[in-house]
Protein backbone atom coordinates (compact mmCIF):
# COMPACT_ATOMS: atom_id res chain seq x y z
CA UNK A 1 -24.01 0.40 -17.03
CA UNK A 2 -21.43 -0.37 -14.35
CA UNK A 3 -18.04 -1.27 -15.21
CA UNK A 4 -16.61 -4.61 -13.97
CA UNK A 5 -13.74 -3.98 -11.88
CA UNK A 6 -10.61 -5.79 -12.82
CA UNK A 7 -9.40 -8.68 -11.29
CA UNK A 8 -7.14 -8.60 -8.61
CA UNK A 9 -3.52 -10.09 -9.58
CA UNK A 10 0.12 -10.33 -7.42
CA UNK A 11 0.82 -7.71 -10.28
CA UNK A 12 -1.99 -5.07 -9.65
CA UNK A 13 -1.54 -5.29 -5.58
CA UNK A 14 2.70 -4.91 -6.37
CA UNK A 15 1.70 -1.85 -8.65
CA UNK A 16 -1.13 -0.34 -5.70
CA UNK A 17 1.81 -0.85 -2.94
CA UNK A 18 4.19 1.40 -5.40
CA UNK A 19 1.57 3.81 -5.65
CA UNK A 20 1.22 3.62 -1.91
CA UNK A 21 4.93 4.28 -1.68
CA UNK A 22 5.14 7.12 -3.89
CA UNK A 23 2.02 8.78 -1.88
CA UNK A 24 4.07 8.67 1.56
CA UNK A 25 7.68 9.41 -0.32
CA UNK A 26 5.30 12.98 -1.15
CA UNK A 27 5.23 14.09 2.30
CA UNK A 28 8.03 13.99 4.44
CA UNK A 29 6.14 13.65 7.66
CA UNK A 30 4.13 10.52 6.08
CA UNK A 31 7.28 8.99 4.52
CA UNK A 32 8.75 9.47 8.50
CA UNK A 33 6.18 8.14 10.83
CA UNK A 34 5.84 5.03 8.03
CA UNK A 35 9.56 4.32 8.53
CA UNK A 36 9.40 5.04 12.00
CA UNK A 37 6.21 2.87 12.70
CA UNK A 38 7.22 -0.09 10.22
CA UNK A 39 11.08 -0.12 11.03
CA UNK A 40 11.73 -0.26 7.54
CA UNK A 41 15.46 1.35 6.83
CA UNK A 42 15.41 3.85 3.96
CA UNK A 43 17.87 1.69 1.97
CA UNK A 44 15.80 -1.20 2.55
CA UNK A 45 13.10 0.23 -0.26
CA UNK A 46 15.99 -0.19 -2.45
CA UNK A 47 15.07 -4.16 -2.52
CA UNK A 48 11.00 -2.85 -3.75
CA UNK A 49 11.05 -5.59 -6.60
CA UNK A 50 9.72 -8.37 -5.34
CA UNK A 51 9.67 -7.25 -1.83
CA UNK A 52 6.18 -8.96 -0.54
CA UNK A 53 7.04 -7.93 2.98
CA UNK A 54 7.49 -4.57 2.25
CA UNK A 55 4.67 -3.89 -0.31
CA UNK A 56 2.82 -5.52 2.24
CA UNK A 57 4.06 -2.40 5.18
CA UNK A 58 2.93 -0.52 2.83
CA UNK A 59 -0.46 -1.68 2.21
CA UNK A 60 -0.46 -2.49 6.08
CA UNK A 61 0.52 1.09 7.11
CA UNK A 62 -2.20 2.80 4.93
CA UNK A 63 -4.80 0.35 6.68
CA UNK A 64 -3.94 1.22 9.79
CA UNK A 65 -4.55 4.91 9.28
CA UNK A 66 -8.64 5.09 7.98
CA UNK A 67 -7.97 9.23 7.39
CA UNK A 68 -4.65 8.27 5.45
CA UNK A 69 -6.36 5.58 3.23
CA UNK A 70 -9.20 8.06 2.31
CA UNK A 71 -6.58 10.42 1.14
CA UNK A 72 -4.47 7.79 -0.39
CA UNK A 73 -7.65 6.09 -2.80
CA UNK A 74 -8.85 9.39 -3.13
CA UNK A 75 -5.46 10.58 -4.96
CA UNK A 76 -4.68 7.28 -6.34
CA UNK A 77 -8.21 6.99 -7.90
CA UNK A 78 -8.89 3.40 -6.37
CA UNK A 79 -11.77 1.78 -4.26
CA UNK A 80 -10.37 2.16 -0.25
CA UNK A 81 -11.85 -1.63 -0.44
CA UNK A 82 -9.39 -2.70 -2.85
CA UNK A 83 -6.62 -2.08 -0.07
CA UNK A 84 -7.03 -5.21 1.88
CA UNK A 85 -7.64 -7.90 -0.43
CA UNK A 86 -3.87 -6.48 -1.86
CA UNK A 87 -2.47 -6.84 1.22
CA UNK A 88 -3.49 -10.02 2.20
CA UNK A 89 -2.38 -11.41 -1.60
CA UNK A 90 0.93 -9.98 -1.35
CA UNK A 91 1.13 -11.02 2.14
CA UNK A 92 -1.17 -14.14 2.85
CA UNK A 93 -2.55 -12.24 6.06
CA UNK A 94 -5.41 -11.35 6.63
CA UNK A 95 -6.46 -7.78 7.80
CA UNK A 96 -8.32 -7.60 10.69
């Protein structure tokens, strides 16, 4: 029997962009070249709550980088597929 997976909400894709963060915060060198690449300002991830642009960096950034997603759903125990649909709720973009 498979199980249904659960619905995507602004809530699960905010919680998958956390877990996102806390993957690249692991590694320096990650954490760098995503702050490097995105322009984000370390104090800037201060503002996290309700952040939709930078959840969305997030999401964006581990898109961009097929070897880093793998790694990233592989830790974080979610579908690689899941990714995009959360970006493009938190964001409204679509990932091309």
């Amino acid at each position: 029997m498979k199980l249904k997976p659960k619905p995507l909400t602004k809530e699960t894709a905010e919680a998958l962009a956390l877990q996102g963060l806390t993957f690249l915060a692991g590694d320096a060198a990650r954490l760098s070249r995503f702050l490097t690449l995105t322009g984000i300002d370390p104090g800037d991830l201060r503002g996290w709550d309700g952040n939709t642009a930078i959840q969305g960096a997030v999401l964006e950034h581990l898109l961009s980088d097929e070897s880093l997603l793998l790694v990233f759903a592989a830790e974080a125990g979610v579908g690689p597929e899941t990714i995009a649909p959360s970006h493009m709720l938190l964001t409204g973009e679509r990932w091309e």
